[in-house]
Protein backbone atom coordinates (compact mmCIF):
# COMPACT_ATOMS: atom_id res chain seq x y z
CA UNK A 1 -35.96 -142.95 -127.02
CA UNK A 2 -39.41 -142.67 -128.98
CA UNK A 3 -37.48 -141.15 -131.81
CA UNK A 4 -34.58 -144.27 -131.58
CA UNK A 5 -37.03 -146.77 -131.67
CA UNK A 6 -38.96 -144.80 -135.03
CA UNK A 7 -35.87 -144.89 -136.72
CA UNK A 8 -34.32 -148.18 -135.80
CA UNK A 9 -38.41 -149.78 -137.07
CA UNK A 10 -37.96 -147.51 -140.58
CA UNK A 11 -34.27 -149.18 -140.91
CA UNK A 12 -35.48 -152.22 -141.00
CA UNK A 13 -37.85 -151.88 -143.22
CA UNK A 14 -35.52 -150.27 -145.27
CA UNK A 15 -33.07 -153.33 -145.01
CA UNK A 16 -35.86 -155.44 -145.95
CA UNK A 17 -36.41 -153.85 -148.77
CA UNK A 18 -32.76 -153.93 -149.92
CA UNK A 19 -32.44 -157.48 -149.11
CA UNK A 20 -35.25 -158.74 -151.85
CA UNK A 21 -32.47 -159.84 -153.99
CA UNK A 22 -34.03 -157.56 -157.38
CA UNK A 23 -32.59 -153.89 -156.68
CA UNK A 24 -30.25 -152.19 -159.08
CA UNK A 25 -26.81 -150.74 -158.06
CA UNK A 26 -28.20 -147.64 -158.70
CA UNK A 27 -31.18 -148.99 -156.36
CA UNK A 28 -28.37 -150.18 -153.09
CA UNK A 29 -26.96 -146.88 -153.89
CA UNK A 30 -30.10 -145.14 -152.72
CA UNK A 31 -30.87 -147.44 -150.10
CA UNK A 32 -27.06 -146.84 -148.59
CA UNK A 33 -27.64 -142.94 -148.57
CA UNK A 34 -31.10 -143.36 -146.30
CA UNK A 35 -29.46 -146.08 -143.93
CA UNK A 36 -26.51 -143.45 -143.45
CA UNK A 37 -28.61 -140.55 -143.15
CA UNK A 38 -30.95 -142.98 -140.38
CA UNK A 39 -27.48 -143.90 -138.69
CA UNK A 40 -26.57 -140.33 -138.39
CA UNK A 41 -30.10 -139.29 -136.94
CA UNK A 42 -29.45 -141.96 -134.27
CA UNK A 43 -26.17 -140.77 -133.56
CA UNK A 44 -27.61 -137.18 -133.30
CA UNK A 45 -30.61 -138.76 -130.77
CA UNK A 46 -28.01 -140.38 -128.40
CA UNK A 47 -25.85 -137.33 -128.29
CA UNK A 48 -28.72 -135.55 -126.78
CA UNK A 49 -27.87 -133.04 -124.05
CA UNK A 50 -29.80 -131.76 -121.33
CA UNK A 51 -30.97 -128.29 -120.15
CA UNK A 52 -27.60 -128.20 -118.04
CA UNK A 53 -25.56 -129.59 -121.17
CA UNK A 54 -24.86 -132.71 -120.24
CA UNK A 55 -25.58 -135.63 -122.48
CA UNK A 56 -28.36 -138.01 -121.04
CA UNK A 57 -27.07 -141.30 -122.23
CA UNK A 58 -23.61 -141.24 -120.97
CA UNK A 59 -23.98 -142.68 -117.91
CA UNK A 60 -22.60 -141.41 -115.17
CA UNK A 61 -20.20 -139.82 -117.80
CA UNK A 62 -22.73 -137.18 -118.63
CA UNK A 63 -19.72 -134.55 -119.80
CA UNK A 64 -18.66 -137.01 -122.38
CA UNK A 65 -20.20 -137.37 -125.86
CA UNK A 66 -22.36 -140.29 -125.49
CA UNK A 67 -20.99 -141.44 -129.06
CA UNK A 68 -18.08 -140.16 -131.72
CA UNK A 69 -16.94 -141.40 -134.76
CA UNK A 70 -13.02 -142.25 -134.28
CA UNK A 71 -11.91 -140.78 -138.05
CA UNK A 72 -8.36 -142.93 -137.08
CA UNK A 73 -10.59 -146.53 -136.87
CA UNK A 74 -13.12 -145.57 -139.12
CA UNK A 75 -15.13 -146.71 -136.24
CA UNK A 76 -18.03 -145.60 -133.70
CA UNK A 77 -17.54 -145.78 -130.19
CA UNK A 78 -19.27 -145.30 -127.35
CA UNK A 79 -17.68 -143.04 -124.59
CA UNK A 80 -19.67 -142.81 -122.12
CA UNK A 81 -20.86 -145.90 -119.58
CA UNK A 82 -23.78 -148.14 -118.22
CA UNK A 83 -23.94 -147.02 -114.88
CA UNK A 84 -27.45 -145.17 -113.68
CA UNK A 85 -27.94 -141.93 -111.15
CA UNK A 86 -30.63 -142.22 -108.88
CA UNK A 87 -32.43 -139.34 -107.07
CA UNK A 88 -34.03 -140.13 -103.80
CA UNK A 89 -37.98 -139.40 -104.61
CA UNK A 90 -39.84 -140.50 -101.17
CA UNK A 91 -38.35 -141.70 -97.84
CA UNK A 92 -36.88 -144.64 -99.13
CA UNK A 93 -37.89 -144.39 -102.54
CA UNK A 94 -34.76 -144.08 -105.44
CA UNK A 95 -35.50 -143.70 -108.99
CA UNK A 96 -32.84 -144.18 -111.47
CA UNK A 97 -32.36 -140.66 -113.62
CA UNK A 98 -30.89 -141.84 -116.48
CA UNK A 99 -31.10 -144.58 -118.95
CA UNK A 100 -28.05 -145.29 -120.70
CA UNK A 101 -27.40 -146.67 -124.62
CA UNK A 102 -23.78 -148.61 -124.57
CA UNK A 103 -26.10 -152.09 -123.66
CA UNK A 104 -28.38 -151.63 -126.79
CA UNK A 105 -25.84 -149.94 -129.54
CA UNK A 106 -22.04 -151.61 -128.22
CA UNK A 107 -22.47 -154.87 -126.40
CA UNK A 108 -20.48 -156.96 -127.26
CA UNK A 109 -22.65 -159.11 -129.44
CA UNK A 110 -24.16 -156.22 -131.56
CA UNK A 111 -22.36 -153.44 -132.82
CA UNK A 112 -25.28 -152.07 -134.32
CA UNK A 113 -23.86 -148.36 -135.62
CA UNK A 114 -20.50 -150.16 -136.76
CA UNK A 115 -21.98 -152.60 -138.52
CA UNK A 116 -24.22 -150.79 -139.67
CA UNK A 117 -21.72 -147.96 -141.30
CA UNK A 118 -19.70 -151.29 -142.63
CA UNK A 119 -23.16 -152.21 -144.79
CA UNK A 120 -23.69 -148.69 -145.89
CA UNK A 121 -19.97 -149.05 -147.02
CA UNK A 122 -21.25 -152.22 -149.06
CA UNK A 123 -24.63 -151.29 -150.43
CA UNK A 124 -22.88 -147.62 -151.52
CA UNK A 125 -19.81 -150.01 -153.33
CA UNK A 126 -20.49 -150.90 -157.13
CA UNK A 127 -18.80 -153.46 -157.10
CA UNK A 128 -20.41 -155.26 -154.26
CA UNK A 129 -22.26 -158.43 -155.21
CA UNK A 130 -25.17 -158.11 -154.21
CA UNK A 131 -25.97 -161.65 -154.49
CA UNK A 132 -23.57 -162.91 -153.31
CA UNK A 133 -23.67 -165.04 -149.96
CA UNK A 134 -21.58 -162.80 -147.72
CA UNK A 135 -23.62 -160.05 -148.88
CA UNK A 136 -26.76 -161.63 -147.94
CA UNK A 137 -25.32 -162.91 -144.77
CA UNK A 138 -24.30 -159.43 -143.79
CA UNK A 139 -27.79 -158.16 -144.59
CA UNK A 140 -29.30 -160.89 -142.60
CA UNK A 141 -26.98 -160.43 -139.56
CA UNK A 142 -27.91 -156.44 -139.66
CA UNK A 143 -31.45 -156.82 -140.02
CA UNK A 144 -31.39 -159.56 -136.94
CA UNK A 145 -28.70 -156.75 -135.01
CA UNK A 146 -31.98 -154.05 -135.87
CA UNK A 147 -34.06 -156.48 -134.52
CA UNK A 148 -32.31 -156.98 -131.06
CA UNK A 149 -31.90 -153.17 -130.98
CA UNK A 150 -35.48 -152.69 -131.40
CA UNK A 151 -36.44 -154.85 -128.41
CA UNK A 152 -34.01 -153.41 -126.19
CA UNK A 153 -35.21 -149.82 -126.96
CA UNK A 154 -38.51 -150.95 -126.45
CA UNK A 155 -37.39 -151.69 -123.08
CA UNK A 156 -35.63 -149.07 -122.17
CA UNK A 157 -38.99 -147.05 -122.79
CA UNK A 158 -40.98 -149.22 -121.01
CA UNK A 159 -38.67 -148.95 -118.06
CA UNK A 160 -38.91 -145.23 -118.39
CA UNK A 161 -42.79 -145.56 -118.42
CA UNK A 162 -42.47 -147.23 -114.79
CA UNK A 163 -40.06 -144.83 -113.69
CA UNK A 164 -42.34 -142.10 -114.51
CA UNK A 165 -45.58 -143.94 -113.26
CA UNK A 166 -43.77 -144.11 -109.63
CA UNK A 167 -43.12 -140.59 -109.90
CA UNK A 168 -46.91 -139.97 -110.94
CA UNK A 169 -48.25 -141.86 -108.10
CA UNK A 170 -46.08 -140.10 -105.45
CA UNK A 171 -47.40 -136.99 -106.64
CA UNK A 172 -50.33 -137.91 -106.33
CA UNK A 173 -50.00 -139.34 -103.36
CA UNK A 174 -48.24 -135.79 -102.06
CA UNK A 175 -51.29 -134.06 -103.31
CA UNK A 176 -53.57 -135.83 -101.72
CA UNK A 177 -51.96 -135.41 -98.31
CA UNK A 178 -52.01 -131.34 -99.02
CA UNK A 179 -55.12 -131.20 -99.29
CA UNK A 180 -56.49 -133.59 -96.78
C-alpha cells in the first residue's frame, strides 16, 4: 500500500504540474507517458499476489485478478470485491487479513484508473486544447479524484498499522506468559 500511496502523491504532483496552463504539446505529451506509466505501476501494485498465488486485494475473490483492462470497453474494472477474511488471533480476538482496493480505485464517485486513462488519452491528443475549460475541468476533477485516493490509501495503511499493532501486542503478551 506504501508503494500506492508513493505513486498516487508523485501523480499529483505530476498533474499539478501539467495543469499550470504554460506546457507545450510536446510538454502534455511527456506528462501523458509518466501518468500512464504511474497508472500501470498501480495496476501492477494491486494485482499483487501472495506466496500461495492469490491476489491480496480481491477480497474474498483472492483467485481473481484484483484489476484488468476490458480491451472491448476500453475500460478498467475491478473484479474482485470489498469483503474482508478474518483469522481468529486470541480467544475472541478476529483480525481482518485482507484489505481490499474496489472502495478507493471504483466507488462509485471516483473512478480513479478510468479517469485517469481518459486524461492520459487527452494530454497524449494534439489536438486537445489545453486551455480550454473542459480540459481544465477534467484536470481539476482528476487531481481532486488523486486527492480522495490519497486519503483513503492513507487509511487503509493506517488500518493495517492497527491490525498489526494488535498482533504485536498479543505476541507479546504470549511471550510473556512463556516465560513467566
Amino acid at each position: 500500500m506504501d508503494s500506492i500511496n508513493k505513486q498516487l502523491l508523485a501523480m499529483r504532483d505530476k498533474l499539478l504540474i501539467a495543469s499550470n496552463g504554460t506546457n507545450t504539446s510536446e510538454n502534455m505529451d511527456g506528462y501523458g507517458n509518466e501518468l500512464q506509466a504511474m497508472m500501470e505501476s498501480i495496476v501492477a501494485e494491486l494485482n499483487t499476489k501472495n506466496e500461495d498465488g492469490r491476489y491480496i486485494f480481491s477480497g474474498t475473490k483472492t483467485s481473481e485478478q484484483t484489476v484488468m483492462f476490458d480491451e472491448a470497453s476500453g475500460k478498467y474494472v475491478f473484479q474482485g470485491n470489498n469483503e474482508q477474511r478474518e483469522s481468529t488471533v486470541a480467544n475472541g480476538i478476529d483480525i481482518k487479513e485482507n484489505t481490499t482496493v474496489g472502495d478507493v480505485f471504483f466507488n462509485g464517485n471516483d473512478d480513479l484508473l478510468n479517469d485517469l486513462n481518459s486524461l492520459v488519452g487527452m494530454l497524449k491528443d494534439p489536438n486537445t486544447d489545453f486551455n480550454s475549460p473542459e480540459f481544465n475541468d477534467a484536470m481539476k476533477n482528476m487531481i481532486d479524484t488523486v486527492d480522495n485516493g490519497i486519503g483513503s490509501v492513507a487509511s487503509k495503511i493506517t488500518g493495517l498499522g492497527g491490525r498489526q499493532n494488535t498482533i504485536s501486542m498479543l505476541n507479546d503478551t504470549h511471550v510473556d506468559v512463556a516465560t513467566s
